[in-house]
N, C-alpha and C. Protein backbone atom coordinates (compact mmCIF):
# COMPACT_ATOMS: atom_id res chain seq x y z
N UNK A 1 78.83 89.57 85.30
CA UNK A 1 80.00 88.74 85.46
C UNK A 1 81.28 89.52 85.14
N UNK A 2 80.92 90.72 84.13
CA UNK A 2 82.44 91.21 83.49
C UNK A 2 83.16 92.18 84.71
N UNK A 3 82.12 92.81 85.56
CA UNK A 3 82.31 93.36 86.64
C UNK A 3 82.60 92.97 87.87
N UNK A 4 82.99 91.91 88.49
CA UNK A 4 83.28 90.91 89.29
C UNK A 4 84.23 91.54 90.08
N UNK A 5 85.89 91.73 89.22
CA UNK A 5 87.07 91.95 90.00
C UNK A 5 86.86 93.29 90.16
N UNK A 6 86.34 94.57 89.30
CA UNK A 6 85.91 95.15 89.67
C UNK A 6 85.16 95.97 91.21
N UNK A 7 84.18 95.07 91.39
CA UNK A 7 83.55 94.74 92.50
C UNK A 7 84.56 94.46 93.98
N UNK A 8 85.24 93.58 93.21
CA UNK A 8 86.59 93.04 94.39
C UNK A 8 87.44 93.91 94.72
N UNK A 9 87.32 94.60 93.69
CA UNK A 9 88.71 95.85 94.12
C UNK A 9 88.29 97.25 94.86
N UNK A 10 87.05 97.27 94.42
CA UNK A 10 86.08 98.41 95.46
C UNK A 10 85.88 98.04 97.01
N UNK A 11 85.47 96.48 97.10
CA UNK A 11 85.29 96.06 98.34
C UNK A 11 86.46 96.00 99.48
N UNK A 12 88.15 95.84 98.67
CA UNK A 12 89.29 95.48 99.09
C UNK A 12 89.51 97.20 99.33
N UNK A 13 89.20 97.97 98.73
CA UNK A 13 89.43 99.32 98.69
C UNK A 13 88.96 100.28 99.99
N UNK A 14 87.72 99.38 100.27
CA UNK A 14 86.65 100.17 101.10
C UNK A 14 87.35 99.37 102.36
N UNK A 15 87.14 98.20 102.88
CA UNK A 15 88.28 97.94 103.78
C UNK A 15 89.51 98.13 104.00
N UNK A 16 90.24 98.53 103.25
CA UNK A 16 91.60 98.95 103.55
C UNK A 16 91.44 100.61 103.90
N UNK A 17 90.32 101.26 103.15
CA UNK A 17 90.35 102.67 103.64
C UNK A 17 89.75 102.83 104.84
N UNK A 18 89.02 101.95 105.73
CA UNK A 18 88.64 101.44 106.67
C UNK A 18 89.51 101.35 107.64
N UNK A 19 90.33 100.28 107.58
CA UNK A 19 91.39 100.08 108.32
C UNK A 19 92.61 101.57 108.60
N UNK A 20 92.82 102.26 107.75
CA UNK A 20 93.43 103.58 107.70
C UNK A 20 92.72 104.19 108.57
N UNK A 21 91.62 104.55 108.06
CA UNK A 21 91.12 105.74 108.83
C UNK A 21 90.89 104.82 110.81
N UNK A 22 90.23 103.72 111.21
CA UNK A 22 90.77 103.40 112.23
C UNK A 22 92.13 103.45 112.49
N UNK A 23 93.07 103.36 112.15
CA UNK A 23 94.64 103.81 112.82
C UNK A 23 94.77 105.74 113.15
N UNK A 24 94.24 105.86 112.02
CA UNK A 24 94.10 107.63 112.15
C UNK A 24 93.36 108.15 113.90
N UNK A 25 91.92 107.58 113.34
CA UNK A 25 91.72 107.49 114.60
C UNK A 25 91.79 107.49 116.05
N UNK A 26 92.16 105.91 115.81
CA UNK A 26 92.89 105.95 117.36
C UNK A 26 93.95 106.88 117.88
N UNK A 27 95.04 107.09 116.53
CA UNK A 27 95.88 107.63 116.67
C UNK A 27 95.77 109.13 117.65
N UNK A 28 95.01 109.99 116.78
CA UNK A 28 94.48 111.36 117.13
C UNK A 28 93.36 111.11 118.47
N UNK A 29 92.94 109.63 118.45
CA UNK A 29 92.13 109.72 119.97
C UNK A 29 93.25 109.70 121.19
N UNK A 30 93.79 109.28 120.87
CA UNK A 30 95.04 109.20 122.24
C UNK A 30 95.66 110.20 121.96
N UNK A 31 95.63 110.85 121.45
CA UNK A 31 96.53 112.27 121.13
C UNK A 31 95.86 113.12 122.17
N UNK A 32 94.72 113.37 121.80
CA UNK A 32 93.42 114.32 122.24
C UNK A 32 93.35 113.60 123.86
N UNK A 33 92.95 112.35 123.93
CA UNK A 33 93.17 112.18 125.47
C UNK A 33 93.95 112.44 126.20
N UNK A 34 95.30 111.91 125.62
CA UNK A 34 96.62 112.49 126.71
C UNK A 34 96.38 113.71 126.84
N UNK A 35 96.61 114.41 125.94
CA UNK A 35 96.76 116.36 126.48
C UNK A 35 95.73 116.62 127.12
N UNK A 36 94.33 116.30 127.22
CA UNK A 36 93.51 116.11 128.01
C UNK A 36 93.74 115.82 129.54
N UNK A 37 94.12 114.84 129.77
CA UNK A 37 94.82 114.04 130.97
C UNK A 37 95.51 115.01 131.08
N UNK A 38 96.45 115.22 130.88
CA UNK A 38 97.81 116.00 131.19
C UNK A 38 97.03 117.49 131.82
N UNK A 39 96.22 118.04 131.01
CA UNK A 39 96.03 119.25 131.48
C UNK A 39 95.16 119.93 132.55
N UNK A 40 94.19 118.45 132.52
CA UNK A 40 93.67 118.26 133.92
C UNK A 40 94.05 117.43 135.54
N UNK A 41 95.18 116.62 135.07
CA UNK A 41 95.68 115.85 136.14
C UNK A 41 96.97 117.12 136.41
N UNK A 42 97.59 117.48 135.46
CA UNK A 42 98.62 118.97 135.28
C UNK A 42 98.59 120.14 136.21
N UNK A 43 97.41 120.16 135.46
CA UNK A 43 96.58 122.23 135.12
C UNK A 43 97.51 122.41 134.39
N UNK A 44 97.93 122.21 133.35
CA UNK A 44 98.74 122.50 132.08
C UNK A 44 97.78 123.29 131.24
N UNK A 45 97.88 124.19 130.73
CA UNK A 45 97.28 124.58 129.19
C UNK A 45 97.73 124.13 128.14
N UNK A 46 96.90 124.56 127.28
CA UNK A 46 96.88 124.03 126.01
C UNK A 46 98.08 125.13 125.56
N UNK A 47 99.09 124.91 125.14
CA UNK A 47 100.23 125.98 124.20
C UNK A 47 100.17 125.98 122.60
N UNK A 48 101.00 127.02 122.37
CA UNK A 48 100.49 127.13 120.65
C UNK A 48 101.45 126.03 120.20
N UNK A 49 102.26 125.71 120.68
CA UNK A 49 103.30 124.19 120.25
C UNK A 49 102.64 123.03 119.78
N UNK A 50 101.67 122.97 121.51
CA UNK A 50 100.64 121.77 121.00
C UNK A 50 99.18 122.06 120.70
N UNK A 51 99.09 123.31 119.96
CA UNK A 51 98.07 123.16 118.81
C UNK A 51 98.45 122.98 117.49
N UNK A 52 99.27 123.69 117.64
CA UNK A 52 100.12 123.71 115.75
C UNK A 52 100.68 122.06 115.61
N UNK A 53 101.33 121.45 116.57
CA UNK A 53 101.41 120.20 116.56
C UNK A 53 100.33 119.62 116.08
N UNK A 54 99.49 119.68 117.02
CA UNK A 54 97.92 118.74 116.02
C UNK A 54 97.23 118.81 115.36
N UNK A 55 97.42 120.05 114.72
CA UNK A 55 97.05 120.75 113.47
C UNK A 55 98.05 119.91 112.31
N UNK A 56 99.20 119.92 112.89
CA UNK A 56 100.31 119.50 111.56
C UNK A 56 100.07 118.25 111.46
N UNK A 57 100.06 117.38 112.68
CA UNK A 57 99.75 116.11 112.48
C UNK A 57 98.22 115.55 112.04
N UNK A 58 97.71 116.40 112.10
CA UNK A 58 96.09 115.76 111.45
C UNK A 58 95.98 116.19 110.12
N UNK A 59 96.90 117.37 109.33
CA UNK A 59 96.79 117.54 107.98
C UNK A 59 97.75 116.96 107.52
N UNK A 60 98.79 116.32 108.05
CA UNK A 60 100.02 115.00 107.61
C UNK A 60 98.96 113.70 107.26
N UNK A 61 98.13 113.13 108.30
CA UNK A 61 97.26 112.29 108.61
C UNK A 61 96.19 111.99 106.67
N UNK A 62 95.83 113.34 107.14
CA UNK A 62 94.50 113.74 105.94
C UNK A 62 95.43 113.50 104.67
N UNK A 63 96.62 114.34 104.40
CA UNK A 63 97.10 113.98 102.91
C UNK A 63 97.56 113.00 102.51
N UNK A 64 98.46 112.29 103.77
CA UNK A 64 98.63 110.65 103.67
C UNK A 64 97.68 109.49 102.98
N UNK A 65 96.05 110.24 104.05
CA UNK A 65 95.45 109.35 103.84
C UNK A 65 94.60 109.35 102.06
N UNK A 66 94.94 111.04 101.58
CA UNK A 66 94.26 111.35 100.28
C UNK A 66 95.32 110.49 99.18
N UNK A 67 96.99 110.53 99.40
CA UNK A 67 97.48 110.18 98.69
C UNK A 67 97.72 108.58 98.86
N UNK A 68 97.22 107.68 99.73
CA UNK A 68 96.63 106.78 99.43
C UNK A 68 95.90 106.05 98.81
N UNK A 69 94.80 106.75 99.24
CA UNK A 69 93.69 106.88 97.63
C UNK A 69 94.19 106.68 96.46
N UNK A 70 94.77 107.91 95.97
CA UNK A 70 95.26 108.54 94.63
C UNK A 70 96.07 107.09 94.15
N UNK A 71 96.69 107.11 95.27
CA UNK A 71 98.14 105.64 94.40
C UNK A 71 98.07 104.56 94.62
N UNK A 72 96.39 103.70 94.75
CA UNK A 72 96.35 102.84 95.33
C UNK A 72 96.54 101.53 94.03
N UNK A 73 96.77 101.06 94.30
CA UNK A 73 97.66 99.35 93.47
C UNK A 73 98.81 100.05 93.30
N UNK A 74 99.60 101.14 93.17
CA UNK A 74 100.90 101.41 92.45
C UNK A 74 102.31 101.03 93.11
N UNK A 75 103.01 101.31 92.73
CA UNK A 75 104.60 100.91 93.68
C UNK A 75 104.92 101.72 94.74
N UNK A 76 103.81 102.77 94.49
CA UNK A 76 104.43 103.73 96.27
C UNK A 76 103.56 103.69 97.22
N UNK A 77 102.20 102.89 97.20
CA UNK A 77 101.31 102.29 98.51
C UNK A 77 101.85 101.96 98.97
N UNK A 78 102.99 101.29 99.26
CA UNK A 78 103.32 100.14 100.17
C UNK A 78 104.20 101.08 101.26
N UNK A 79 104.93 102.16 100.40
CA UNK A 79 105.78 103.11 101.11
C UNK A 79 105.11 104.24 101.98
N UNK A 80 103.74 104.58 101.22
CA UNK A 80 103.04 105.81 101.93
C UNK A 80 102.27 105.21 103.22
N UNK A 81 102.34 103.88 102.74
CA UNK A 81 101.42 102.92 104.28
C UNK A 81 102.21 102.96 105.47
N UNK A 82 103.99 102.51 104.89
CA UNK A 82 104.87 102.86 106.34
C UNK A 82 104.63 104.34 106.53
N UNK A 83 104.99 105.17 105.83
CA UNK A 83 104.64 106.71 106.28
C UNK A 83 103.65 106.92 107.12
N UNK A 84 102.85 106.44 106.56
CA UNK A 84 101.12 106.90 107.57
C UNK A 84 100.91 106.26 109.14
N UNK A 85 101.78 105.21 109.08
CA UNK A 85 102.20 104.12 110.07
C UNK A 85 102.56 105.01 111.23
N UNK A 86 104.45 105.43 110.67
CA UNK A 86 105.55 106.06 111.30
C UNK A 86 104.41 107.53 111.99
N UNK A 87 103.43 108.08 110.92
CA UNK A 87 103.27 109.66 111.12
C UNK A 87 102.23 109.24 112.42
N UNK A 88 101.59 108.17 112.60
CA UNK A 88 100.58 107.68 113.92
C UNK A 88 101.05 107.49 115.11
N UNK A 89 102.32 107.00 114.86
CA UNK A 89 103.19 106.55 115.75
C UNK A 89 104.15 107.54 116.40
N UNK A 90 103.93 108.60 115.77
CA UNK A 90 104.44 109.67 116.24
C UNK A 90 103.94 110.35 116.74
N UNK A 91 102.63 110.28 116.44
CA UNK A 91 101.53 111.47 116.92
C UNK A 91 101.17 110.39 118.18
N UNK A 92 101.18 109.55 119.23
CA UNK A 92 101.16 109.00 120.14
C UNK A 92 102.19 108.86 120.88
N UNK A 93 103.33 108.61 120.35
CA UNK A 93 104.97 109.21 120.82
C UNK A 93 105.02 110.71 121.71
N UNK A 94 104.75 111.40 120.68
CA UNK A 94 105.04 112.75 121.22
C UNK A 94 103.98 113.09 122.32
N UNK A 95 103.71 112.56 122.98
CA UNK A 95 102.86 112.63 124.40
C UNK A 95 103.73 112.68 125.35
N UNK A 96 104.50 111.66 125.34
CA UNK A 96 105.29 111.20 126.16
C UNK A 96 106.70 111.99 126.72
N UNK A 97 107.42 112.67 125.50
CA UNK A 97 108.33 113.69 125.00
C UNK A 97 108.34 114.69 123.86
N UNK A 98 109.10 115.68 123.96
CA UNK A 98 108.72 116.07 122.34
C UNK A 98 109.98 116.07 121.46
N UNK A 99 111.32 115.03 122.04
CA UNK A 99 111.66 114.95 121.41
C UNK A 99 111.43 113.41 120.35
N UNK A 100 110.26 113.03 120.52
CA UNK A 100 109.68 112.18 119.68
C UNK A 100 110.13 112.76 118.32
N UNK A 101 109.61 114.23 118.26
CA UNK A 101 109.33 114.69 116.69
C UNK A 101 110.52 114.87 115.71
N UNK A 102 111.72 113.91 116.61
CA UNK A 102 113.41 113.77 115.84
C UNK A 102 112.92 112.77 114.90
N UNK A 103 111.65 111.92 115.39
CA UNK A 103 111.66 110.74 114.62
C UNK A 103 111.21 111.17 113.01
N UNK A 104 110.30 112.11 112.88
CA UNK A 104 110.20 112.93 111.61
C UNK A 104 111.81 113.00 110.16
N UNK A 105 113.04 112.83 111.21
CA UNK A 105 114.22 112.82 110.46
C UNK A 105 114.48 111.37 109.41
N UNK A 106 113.29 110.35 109.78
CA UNK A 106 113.53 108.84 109.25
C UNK A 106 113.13 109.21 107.74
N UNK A 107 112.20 110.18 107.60
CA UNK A 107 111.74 110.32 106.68
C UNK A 107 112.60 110.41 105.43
N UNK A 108 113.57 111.26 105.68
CA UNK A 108 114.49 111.63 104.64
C UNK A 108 115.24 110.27 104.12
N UNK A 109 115.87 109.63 105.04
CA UNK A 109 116.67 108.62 105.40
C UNK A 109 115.98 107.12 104.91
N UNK A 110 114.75 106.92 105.18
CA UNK A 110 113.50 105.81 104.49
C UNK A 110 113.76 105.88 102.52
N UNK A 111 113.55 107.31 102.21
CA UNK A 111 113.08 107.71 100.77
C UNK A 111 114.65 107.79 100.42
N UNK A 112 115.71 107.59 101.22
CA UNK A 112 117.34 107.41 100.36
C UNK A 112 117.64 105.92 100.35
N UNK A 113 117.40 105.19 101.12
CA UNK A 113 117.55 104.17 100.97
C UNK A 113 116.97 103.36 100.20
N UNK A 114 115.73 103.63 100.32
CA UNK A 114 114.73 103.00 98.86
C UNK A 114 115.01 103.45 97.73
N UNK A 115 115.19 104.47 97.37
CA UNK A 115 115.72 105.33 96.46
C UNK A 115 117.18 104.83 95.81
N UNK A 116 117.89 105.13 97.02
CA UNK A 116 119.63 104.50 96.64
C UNK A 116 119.63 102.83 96.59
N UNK A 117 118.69 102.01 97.04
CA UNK A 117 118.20 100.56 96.65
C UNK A 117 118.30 100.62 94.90
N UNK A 118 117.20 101.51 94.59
CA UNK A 118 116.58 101.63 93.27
C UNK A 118 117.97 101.52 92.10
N UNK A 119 118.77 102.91 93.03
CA UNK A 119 119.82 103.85 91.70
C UNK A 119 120.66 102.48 91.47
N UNK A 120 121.14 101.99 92.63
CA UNK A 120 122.27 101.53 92.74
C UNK A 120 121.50 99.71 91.97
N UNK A 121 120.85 99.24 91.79
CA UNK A 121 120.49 97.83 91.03
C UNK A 121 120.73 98.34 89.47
N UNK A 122 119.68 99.60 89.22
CA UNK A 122 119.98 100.30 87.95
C UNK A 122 121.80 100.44 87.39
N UNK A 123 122.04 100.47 88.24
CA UNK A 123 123.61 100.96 87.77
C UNK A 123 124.42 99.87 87.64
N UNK A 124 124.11 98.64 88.72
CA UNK A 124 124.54 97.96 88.49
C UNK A 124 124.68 96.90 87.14
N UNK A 125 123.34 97.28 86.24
CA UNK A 125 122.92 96.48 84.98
C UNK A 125 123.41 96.91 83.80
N UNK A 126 124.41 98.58 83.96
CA UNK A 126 124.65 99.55 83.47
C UNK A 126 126.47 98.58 82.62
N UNK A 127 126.45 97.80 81.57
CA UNK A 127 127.08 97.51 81.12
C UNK A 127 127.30 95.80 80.72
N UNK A 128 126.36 95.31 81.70
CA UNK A 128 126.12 94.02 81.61
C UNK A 128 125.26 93.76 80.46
N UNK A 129 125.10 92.55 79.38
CA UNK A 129 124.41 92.18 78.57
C UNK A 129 123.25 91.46 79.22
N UNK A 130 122.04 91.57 78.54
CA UNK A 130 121.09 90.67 78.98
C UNK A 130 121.58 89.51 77.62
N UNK A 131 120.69 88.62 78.17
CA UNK A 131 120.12 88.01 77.43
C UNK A 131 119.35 88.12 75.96
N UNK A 132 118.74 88.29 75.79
CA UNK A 132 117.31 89.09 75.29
C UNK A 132 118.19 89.90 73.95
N UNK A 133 119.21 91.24 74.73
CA UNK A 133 120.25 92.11 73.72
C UNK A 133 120.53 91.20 73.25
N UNK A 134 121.51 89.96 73.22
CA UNK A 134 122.68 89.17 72.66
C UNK A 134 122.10 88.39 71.66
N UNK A 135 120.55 88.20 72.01
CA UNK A 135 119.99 87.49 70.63
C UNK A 135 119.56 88.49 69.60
N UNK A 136 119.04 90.21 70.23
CA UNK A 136 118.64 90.88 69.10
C UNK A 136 120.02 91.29 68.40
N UNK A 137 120.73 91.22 69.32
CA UNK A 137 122.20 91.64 68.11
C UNK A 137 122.95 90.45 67.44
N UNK A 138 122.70 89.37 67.92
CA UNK A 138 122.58 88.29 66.53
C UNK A 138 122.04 88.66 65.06
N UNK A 139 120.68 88.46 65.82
CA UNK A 139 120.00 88.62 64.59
C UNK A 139 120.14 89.38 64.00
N UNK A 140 120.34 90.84 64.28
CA UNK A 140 120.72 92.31 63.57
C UNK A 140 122.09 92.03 62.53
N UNK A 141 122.76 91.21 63.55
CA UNK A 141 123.73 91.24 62.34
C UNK A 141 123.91 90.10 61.28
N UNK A 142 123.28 89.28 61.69
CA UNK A 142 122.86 88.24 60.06
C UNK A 142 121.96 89.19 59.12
N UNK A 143 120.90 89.91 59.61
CA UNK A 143 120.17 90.66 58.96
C UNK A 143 120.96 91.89 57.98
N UNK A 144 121.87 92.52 58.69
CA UNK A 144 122.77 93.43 57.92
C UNK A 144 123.73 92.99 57.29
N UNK A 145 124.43 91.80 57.65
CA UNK A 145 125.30 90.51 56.74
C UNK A 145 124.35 90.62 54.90
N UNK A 146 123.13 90.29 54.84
CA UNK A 146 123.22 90.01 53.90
C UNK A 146 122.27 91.34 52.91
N UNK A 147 122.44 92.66 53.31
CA UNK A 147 121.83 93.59 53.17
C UNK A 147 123.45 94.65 52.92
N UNK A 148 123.88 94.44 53.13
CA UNK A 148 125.96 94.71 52.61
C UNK A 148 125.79 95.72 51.70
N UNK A 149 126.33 94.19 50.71
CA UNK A 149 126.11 94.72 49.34
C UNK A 149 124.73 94.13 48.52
N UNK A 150 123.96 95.73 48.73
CA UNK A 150 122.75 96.02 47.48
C UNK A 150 122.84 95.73 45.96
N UNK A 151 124.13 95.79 45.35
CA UNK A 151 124.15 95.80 43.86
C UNK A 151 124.67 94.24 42.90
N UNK A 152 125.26 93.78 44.63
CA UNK A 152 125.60 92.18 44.49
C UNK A 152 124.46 91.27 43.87
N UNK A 153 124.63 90.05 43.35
CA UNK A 153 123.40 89.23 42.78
C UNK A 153 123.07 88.33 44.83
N UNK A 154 121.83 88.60 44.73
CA UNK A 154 121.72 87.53 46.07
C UNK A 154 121.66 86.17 46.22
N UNK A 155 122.30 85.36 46.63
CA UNK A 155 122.65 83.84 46.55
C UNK A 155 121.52 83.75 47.31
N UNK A 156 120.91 82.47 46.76
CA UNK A 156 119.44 81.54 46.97
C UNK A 156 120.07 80.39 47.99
N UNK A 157 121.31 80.01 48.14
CA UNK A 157 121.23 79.11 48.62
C UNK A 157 120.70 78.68 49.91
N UNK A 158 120.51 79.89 50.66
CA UNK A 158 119.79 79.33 52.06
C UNK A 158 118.30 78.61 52.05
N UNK A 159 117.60 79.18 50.89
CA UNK A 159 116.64 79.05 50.69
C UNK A 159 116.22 77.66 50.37
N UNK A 160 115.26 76.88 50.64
CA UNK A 160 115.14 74.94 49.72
C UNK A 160 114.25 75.71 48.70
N UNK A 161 114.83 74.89 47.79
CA UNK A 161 113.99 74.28 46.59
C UNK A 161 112.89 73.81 46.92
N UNK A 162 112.03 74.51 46.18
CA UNK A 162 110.40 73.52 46.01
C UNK A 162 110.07 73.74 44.40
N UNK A 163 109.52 72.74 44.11
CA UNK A 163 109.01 71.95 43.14
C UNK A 163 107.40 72.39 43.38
N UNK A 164 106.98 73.14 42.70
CA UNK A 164 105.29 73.36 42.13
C UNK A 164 104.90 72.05 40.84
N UNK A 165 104.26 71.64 41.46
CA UNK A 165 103.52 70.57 40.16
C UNK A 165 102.42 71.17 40.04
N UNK A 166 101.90 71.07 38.08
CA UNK A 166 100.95 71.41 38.03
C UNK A 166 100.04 70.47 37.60
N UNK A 167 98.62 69.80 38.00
CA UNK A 167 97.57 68.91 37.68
C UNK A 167 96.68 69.24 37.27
C-alpha cells in the first residue's frame, strides 16, 4: 500500500516517455523519408549539410529526451517539453526549406522571456512589505521593547495573577 503513488509515478513516467520517444520518432521518420523522396524522385545526393543536419538533430532529440528524464516533476519539464516540441518541428520543417533552421533563433528569445518573466516579478516585490514581515517586525519589536533595559526591575503587570491553593 505504502508504494502505490510510487507505482503511479513510474507508470505516468513510462507513458509520458512513451509519448516522447513517439514524437521523436515520427519526427526523424519523416525526416529520413523526405530526403529519401527527394533523392530519388530528385537524383539529389545525400550532402554533408544534410548529414550533419541529422546528426545534430537526432543528438538535440537524444539529450532533450535524457534531460527530460533527469528533470522530470521539476519547474523546467514543462519548458524542455516545448523545446523537444519546437526541435521536432523543425526537424520536419527543414525538408521543406533550410531556412527553417532560423527557427533555432526562438530559442534564445523563449529562455529571455521566461527568464525576464521570472527577474522582473522578483524585482517587482523588491521593496514592498509582505504581510507575514509586518507581523514578524511587530513582534520583534515588542520583544526588544521589553529586553531595553537589562538592569531595570521588570514590571509583572502584563502578566495575571494566579492564586495556588494548597489542600
Amino acid at each position: 500500500m505504502a508504494n502505490q503513488s510510487e507505482k503511479k509515478n513510474k507508470k505516468k513516467n513510462a507513458s509520458s516517455n512513451r509519448i516522447y520517444l513517439i514524437m521523436i520518432g515520427i519526427s526523424t521518420g519523416i525526416y529520413i523519408i523526405m530526403n529519401l523522396y527527394q533523392k530519388y524522385k530528385y537524383n539529389k545526393i545525400f550532402t554533408k549539410k544534410q548529414i550533419f543536419g541529422f546528426c545534430f538533430l537526432s543528438i538535440m532529440n537524444y539529450f532533450l529526451f535524457q534531460l527530460l528524464n533527469l528533470f522530470r516533476g521539476s519547474y523546467w519539464e514543462s519548458y524542455l517539453i516545448d523545446i523537444l516540441g519546437l526541435n521536432c518541428l523543425i526537424e520536419i520543417l527543414i525538408n521543406f526549406h533550410w531556412k527553417f533552421w532560423y527557427l533555432y533563433l526562438i530559442y534564445p528569445g523563449y529562455f529571455l522571456i521566461k527568464g525576464g518573466k521570472k527577474l522582473f516579478d522578483y524585482v517587482g516585490t523588491i521593496g514592498k512589505y509582505d504581510e507575514n514581515e509586518e507581523i514578524n517586525q511587530q513582534t520583534n519589536q515588542f520583544k526588544n521593547q521589553g529586553h531595553k533595559n537589562k538592569n531595570l526591575k521588570k514590571d509583572n503587570t502584563d502578566k495575571p495573577k494566579i492564586k495556588y491553593v494548597k489542600h
